[in-house]
PDB file of N, CA and C in Angstrom:
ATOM      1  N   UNK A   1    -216.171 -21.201 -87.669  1.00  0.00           N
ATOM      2  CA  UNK A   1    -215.450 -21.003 -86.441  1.00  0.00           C
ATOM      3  C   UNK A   1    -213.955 -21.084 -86.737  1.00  0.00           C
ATOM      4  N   UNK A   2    -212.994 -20.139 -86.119  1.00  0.00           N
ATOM      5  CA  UNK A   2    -211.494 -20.216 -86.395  1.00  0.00           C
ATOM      6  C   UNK A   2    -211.261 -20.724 -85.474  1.00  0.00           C
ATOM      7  N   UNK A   3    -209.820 -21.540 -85.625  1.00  0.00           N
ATOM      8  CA  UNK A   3    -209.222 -22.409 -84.558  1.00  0.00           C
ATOM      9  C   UNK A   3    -208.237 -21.219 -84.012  1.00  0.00           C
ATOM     10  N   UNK A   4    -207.693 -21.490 -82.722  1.00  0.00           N
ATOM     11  CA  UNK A   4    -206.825 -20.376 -82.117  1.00  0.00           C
ATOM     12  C   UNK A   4    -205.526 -21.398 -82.381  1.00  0.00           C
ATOM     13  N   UNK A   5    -204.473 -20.239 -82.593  1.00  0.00           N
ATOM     14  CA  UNK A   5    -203.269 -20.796 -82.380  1.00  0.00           C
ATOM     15  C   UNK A   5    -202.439 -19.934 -81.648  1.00  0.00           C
ATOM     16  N   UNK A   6    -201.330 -20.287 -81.583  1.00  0.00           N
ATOM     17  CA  UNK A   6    -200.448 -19.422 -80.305  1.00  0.00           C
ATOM     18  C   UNK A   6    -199.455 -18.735 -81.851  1.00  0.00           C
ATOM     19  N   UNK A   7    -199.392 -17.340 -81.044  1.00  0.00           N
ATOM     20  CA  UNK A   7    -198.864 -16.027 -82.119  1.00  0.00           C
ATOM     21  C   UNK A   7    -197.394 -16.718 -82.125  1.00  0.00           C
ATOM     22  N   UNK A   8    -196.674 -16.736 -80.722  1.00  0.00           N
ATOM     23  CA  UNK A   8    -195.163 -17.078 -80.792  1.00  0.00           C
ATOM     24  C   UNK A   8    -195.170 -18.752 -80.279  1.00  0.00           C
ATOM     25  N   UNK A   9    -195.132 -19.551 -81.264  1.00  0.00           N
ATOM     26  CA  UNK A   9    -194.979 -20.954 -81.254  1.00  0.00           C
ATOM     27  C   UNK A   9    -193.604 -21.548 -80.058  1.00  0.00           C
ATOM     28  N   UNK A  10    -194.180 -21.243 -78.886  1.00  0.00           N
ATOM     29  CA  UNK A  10    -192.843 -21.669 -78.002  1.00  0.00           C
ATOM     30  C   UNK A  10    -193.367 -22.510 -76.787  1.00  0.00           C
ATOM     31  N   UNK A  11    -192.759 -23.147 -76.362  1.00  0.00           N
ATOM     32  CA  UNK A  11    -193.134 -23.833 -75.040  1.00  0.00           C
ATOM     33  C   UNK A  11    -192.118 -23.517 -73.902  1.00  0.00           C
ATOM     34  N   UNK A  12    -193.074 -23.141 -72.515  1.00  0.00           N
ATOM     35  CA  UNK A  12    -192.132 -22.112 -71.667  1.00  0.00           C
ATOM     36  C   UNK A  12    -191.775 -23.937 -70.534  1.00  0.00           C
ATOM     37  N   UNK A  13    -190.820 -23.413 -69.636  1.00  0.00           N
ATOM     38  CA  UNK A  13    -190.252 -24.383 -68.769  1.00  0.00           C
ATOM     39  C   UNK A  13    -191.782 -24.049 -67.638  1.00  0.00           C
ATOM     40  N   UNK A  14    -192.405 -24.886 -67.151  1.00  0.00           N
ATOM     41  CA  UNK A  14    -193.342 -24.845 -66.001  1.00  0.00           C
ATOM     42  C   UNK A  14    -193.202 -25.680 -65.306  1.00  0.00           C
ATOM     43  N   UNK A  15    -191.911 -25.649 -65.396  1.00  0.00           N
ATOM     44  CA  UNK A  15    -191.734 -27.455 -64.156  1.00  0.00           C
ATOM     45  C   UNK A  15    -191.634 -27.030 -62.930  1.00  0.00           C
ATOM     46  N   UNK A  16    -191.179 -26.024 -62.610  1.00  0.00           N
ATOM     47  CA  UNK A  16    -190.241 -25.164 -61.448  1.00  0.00           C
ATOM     48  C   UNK A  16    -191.118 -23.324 -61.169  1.00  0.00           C
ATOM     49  N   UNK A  17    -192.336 -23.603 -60.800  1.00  0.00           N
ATOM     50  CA  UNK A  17    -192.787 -21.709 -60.422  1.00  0.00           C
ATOM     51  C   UNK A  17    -192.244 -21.514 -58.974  1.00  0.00           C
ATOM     52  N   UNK A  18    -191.584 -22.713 -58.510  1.00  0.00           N
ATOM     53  CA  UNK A  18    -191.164 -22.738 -57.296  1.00  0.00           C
ATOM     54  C   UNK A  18    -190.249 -20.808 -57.240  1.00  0.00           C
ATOM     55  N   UNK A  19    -189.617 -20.853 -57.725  1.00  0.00           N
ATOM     56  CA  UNK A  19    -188.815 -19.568 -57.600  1.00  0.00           C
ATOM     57  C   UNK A  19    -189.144 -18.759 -58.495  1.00  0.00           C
ATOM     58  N   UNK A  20    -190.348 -18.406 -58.860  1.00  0.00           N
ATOM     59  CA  UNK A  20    -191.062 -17.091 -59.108  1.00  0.00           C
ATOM     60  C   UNK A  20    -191.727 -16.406 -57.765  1.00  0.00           C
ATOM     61  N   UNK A  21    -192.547 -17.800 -57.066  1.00  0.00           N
ATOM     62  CA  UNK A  21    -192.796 -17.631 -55.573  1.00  0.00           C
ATOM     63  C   UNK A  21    -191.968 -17.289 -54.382  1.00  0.00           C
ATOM     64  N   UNK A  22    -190.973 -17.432 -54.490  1.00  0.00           N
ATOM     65  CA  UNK A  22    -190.164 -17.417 -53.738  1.00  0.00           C
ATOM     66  C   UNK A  22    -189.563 -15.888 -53.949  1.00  0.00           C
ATOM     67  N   UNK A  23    -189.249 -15.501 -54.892  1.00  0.00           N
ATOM     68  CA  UNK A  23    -189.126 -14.533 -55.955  1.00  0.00           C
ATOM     69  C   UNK A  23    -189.981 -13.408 -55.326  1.00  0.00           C
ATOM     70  N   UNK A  24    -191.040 -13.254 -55.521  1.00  0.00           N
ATOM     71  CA  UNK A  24    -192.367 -12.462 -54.617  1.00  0.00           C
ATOM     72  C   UNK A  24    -192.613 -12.302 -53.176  1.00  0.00           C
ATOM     73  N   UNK A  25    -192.282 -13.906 -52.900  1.00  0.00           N
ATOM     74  CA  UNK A  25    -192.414 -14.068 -50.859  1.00  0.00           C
ATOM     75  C   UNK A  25    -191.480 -12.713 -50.803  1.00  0.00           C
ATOM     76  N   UNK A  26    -190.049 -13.073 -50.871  1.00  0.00           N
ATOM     77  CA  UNK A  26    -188.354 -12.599 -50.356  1.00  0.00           C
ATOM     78  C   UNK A  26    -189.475 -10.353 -50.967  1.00  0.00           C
ATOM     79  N   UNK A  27    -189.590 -10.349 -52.032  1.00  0.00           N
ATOM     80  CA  UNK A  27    -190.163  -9.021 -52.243  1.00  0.00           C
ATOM     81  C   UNK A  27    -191.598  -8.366 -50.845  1.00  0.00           C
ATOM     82  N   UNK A  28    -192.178  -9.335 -50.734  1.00  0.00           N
ATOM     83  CA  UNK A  28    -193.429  -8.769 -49.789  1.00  0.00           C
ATOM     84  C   UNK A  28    -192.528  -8.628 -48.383  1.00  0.00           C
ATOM     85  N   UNK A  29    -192.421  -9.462 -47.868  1.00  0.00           N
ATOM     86  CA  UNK A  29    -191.685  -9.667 -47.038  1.00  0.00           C
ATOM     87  C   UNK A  29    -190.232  -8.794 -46.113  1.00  0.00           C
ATOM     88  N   UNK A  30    -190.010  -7.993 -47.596  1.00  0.00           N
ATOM     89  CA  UNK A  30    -188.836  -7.097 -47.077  1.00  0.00           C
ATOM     90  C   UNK A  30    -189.164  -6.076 -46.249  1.00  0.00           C
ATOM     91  N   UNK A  31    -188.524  -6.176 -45.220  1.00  0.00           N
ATOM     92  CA  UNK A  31    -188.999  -5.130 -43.995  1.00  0.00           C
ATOM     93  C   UNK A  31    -188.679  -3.474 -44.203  1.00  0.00           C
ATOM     94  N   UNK A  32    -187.623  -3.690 -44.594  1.00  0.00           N
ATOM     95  CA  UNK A  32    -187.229  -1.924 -44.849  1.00  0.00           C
ATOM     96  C   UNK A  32    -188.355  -0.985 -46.228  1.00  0.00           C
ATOM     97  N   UNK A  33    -188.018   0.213 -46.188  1.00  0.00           N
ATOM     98  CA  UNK A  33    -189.195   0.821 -47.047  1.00  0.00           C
ATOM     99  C   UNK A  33    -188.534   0.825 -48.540  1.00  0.00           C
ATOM    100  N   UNK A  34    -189.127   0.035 -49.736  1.00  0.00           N
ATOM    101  CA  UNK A  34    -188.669   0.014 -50.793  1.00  0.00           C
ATOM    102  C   UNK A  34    -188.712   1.461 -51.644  1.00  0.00           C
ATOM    103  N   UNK A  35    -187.640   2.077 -51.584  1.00  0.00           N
ATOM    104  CA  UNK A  35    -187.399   4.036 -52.112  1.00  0.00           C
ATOM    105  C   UNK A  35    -188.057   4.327 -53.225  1.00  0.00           C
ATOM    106  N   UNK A  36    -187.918   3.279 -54.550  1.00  0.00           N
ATOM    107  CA  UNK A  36    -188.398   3.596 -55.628  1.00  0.00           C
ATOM    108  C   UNK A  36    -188.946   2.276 -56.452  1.00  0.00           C
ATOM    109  N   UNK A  37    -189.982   2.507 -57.375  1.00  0.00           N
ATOM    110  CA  UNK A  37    -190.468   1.400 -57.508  1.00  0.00           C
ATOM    111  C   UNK A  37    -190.018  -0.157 -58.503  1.00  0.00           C
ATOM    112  N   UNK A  38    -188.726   0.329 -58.673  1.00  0.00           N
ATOM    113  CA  UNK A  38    -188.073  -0.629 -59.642  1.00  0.00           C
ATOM    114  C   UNK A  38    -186.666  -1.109 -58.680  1.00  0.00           C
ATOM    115  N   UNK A  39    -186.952  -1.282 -57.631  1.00  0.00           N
ATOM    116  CA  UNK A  39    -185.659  -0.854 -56.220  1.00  0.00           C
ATOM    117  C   UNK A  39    -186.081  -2.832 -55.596  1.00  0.00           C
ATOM    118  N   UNK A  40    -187.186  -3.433 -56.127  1.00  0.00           N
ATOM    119  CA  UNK A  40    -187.280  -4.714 -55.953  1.00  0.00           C
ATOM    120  C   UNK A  40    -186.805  -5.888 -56.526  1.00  0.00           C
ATOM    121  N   UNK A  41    -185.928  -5.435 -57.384  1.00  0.00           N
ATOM    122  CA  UNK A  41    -184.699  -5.818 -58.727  1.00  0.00           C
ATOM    123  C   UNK A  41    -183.555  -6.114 -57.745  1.00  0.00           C
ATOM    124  N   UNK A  42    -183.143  -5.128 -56.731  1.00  0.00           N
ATOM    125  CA  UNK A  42    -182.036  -5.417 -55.908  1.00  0.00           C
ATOM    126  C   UNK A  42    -182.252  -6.538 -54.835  1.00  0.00           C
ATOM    127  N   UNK A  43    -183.718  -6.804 -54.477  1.00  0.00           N
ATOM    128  CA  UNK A  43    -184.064  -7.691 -53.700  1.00  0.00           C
ATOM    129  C   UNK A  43    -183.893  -9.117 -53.556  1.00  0.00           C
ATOM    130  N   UNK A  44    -184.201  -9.146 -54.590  1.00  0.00           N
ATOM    131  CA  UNK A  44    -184.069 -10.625 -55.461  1.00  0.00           C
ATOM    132  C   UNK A  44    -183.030 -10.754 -56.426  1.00  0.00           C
ATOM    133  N   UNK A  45    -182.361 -11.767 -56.844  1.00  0.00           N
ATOM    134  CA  UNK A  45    -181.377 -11.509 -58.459  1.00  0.00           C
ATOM    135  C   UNK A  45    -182.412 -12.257 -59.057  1.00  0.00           C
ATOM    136  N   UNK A  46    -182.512 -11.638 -59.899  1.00  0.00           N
ATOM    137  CA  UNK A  46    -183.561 -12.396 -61.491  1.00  0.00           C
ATOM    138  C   UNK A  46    -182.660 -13.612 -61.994  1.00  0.00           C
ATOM    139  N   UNK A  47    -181.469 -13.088 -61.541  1.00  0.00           N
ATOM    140  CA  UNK A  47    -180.828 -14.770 -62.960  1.00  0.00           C
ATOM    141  C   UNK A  47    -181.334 -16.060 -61.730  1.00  0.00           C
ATOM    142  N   UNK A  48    -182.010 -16.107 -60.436  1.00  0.00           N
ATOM    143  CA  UNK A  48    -182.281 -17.299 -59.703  1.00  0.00           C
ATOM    144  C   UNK A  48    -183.380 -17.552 -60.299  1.00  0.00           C
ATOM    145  N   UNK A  49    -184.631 -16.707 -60.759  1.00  0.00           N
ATOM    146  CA  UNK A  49    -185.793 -17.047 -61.461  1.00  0.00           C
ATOM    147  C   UNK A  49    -185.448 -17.700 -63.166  1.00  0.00           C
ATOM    148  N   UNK A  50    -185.796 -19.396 -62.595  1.00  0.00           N
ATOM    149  CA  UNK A  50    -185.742 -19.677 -64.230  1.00  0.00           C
ATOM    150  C   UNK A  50    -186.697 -19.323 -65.457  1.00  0.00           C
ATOM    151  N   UNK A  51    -186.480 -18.712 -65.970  1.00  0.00           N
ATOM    152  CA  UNK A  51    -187.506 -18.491 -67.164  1.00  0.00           C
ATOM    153  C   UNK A  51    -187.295 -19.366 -68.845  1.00  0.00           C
ATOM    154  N   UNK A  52    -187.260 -20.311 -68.942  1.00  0.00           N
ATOM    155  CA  UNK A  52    -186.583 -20.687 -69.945  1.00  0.00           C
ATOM    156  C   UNK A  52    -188.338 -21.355 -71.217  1.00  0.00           C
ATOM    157  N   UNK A  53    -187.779 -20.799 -72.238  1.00  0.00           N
ATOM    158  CA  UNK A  53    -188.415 -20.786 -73.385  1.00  0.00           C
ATOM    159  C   UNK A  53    -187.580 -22.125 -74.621  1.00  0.00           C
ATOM    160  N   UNK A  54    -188.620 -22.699 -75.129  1.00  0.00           N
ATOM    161  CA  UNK A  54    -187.976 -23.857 -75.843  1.00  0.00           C
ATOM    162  C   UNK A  54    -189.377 -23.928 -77.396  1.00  0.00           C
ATOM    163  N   UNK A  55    -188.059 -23.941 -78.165  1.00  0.00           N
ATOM    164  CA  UNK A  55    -188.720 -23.700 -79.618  1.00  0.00           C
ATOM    165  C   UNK A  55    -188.397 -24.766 -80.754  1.00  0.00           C
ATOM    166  N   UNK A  56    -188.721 -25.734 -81.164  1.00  0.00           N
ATOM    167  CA  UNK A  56    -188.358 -26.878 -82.315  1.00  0.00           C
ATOM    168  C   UNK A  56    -189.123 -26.372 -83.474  1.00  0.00           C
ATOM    169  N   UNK A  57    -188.484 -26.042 -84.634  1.00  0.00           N
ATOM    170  CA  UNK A  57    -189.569 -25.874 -85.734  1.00  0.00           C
ATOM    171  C   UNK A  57    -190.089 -27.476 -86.139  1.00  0.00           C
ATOM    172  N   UNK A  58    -191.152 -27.369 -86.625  1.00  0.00           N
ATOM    173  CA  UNK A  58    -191.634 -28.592 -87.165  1.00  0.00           C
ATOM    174  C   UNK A  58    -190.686 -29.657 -87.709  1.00  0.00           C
ATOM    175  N   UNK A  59    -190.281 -28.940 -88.878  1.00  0.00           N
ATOM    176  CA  UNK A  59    -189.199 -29.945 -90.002  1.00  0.00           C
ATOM    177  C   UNK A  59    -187.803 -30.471 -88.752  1.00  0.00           C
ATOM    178  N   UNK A  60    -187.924 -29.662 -88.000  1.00  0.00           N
ATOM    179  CA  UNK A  60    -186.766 -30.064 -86.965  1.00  0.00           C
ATOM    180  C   UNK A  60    -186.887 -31.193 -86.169  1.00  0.00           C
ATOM    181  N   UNK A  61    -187.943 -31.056 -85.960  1.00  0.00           N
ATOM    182  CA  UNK A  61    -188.741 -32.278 -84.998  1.00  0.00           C
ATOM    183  C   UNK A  61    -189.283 -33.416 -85.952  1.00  0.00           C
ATOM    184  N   UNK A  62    -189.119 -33.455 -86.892  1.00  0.00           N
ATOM    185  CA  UNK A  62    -189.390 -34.357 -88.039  1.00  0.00           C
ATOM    186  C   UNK A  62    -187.985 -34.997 -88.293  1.00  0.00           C
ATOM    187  N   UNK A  63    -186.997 -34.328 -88.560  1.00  0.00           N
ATOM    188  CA  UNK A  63    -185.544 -34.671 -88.728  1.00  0.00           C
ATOM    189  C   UNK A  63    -185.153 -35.572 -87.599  1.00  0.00           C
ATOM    190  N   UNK A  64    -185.521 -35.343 -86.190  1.00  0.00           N
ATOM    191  CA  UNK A  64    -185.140 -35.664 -85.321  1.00  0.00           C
ATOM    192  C   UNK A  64    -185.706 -37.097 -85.409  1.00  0.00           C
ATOM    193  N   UNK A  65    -186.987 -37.097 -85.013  1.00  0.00           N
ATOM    194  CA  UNK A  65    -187.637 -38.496 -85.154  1.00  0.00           C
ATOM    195  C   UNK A  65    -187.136 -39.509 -86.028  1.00  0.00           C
ATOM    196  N   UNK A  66    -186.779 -39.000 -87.499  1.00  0.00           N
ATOM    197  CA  UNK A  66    -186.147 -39.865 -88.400  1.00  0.00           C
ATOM    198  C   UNK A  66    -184.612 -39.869 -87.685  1.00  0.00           C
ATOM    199  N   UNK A  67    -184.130 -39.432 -87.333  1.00  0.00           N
ATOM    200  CA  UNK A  67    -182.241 -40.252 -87.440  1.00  0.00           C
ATOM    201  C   UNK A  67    -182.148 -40.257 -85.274  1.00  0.00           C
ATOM    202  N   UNK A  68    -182.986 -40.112 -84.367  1.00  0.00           N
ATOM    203  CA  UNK A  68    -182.791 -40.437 -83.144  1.00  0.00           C
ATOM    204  C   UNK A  68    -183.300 -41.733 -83.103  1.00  0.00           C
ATOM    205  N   UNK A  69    -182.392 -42.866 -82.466  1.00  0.00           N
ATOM    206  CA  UNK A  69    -182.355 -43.954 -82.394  1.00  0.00           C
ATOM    207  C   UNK A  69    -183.194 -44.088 -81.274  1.00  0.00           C
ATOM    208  N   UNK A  70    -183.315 -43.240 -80.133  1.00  0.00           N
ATOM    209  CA  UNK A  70    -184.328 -43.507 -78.708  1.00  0.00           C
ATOM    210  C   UNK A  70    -185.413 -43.397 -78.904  1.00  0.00           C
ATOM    211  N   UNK A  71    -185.909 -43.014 -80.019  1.00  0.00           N
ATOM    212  CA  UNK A  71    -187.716 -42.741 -80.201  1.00  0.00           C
ATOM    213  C   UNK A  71    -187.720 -44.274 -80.777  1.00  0.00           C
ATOM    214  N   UNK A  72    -186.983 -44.542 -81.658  1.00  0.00           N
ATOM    215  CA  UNK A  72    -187.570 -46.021 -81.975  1.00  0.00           C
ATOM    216  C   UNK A  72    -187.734 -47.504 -80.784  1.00  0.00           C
ATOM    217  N   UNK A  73    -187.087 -46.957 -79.625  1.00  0.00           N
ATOM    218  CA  UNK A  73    -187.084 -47.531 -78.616  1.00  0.00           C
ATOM    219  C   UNK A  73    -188.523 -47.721 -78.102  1.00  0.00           C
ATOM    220  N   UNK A  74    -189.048 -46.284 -78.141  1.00  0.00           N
ATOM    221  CA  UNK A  74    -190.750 -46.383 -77.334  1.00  0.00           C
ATOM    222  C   UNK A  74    -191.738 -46.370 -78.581  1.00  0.00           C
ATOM    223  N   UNK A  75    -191.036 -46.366 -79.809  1.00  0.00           N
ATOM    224  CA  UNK A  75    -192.172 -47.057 -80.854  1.00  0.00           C
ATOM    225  C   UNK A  75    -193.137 -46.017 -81.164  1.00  0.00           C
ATOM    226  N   UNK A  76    -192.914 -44.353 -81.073  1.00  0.00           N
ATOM    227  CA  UNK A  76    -193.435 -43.607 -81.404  1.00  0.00           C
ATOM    228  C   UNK A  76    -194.231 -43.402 -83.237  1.00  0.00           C
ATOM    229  N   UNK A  77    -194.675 -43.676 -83.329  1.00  0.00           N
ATOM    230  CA  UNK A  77    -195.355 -42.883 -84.788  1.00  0.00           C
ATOM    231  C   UNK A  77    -195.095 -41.870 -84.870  1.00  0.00           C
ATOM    232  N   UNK A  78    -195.319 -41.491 -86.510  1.00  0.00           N
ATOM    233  CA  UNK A  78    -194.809 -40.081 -86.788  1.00  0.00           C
ATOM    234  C   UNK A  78    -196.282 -39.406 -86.398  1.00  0.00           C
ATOM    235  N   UNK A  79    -197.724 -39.889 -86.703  1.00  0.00           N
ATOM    236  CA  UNK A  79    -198.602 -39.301 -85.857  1.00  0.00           C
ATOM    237  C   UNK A  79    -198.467 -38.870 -84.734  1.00  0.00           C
ATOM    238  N   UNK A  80    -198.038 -39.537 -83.488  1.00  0.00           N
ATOM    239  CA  UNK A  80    -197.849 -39.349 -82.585  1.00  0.00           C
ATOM    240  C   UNK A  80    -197.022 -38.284 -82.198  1.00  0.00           C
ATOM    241  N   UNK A  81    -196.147 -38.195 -82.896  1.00  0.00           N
ATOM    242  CA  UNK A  81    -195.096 -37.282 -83.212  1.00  0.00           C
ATOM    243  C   UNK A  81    -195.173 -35.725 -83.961  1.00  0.00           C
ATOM    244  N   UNK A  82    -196.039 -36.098 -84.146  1.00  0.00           N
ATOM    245  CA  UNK A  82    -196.811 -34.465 -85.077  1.00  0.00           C
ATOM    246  C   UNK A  82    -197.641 -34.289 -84.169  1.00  0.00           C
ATOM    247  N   UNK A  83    -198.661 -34.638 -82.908  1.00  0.00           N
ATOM    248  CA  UNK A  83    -199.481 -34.531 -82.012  1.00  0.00           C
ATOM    249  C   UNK A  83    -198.204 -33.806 -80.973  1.00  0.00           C
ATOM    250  N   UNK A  84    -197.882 -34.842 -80.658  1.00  0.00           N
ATOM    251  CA  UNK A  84    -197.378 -33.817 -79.229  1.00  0.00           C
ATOM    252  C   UNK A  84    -196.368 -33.041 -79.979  1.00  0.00           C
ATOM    253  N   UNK A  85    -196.207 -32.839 -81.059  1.00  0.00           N
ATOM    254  CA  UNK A  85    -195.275 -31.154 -81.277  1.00  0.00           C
ATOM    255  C   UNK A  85    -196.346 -30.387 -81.526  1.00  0.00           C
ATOM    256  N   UNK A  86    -197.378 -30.408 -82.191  1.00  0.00           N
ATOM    257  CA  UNK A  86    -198.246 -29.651 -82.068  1.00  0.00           C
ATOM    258  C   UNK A  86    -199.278 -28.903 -80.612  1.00  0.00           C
ATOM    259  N   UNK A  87    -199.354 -30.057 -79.817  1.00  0.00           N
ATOM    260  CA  UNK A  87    -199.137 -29.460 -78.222  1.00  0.00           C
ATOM    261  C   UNK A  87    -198.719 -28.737 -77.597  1.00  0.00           C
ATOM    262  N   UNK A  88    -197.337 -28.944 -78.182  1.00  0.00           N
ATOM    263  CA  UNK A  88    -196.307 -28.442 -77.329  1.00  0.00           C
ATOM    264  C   UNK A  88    -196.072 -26.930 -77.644  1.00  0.00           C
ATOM    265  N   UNK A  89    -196.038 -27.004 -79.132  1.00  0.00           N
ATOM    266  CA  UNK A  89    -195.792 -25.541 -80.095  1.00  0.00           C
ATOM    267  C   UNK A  89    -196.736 -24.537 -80.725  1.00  0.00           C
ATOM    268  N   UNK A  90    -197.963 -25.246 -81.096  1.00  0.00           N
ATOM    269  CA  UNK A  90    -199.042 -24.921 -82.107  1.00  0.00           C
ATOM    270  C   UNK A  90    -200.409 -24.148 -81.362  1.00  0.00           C
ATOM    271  N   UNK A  91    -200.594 -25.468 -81.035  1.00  0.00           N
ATOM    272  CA  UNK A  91    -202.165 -24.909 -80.381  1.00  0.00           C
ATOM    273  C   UNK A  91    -202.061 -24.616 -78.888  1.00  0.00           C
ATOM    274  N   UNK A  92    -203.052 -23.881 -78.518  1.00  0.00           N
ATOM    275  CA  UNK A  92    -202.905 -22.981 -77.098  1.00  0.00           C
ATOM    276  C   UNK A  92    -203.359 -24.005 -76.171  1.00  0.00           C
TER     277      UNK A  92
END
């Protein structure tokens, strides 16, 4: 059996779909007749939809753990520490 991994190793922002929804409502919602089909771009501005993508390579997140003084605060392991980057980045 192969394990799956994710093709582009990134972790997207999902804190906030609040304004993707909102994003869609303001589009259904528009009363006048939309002329052409890429004319729902003017409706909405895209730069209000956050889309934000966040990428640590491994060795980066390894570097970090060794010289950030706040991880030694909550007493993280480097296990621990190779788990949730691998979460975050690796596996789907």
């Amino acid at each position: 059996m192969t394990r799956s991994v994710k093709k582009t190793p990134v972790s997207k922002d999902q804190a906030n779909p609040w304004t993707k929804r909102q994003a869609s409502k303001s589009v259904r919602r528009y009363s006048r007749d939309i002329p052409y089909g890429k004319y729902y771009r003017k409706i909405y501005c895209s730069w209000n939809i956050s889309d934000w993508r966040f990428y640590t390579p491994y060795l980066q997140a390894v570097k970090e753990w060794e010289t950030t003084g706040s991880t030694w605060h909550r007493q993280i392991s480097f296990e621990e520490m190779a788990l949730s980057w691998a979460k975050s980045f690796k596996r789907k």
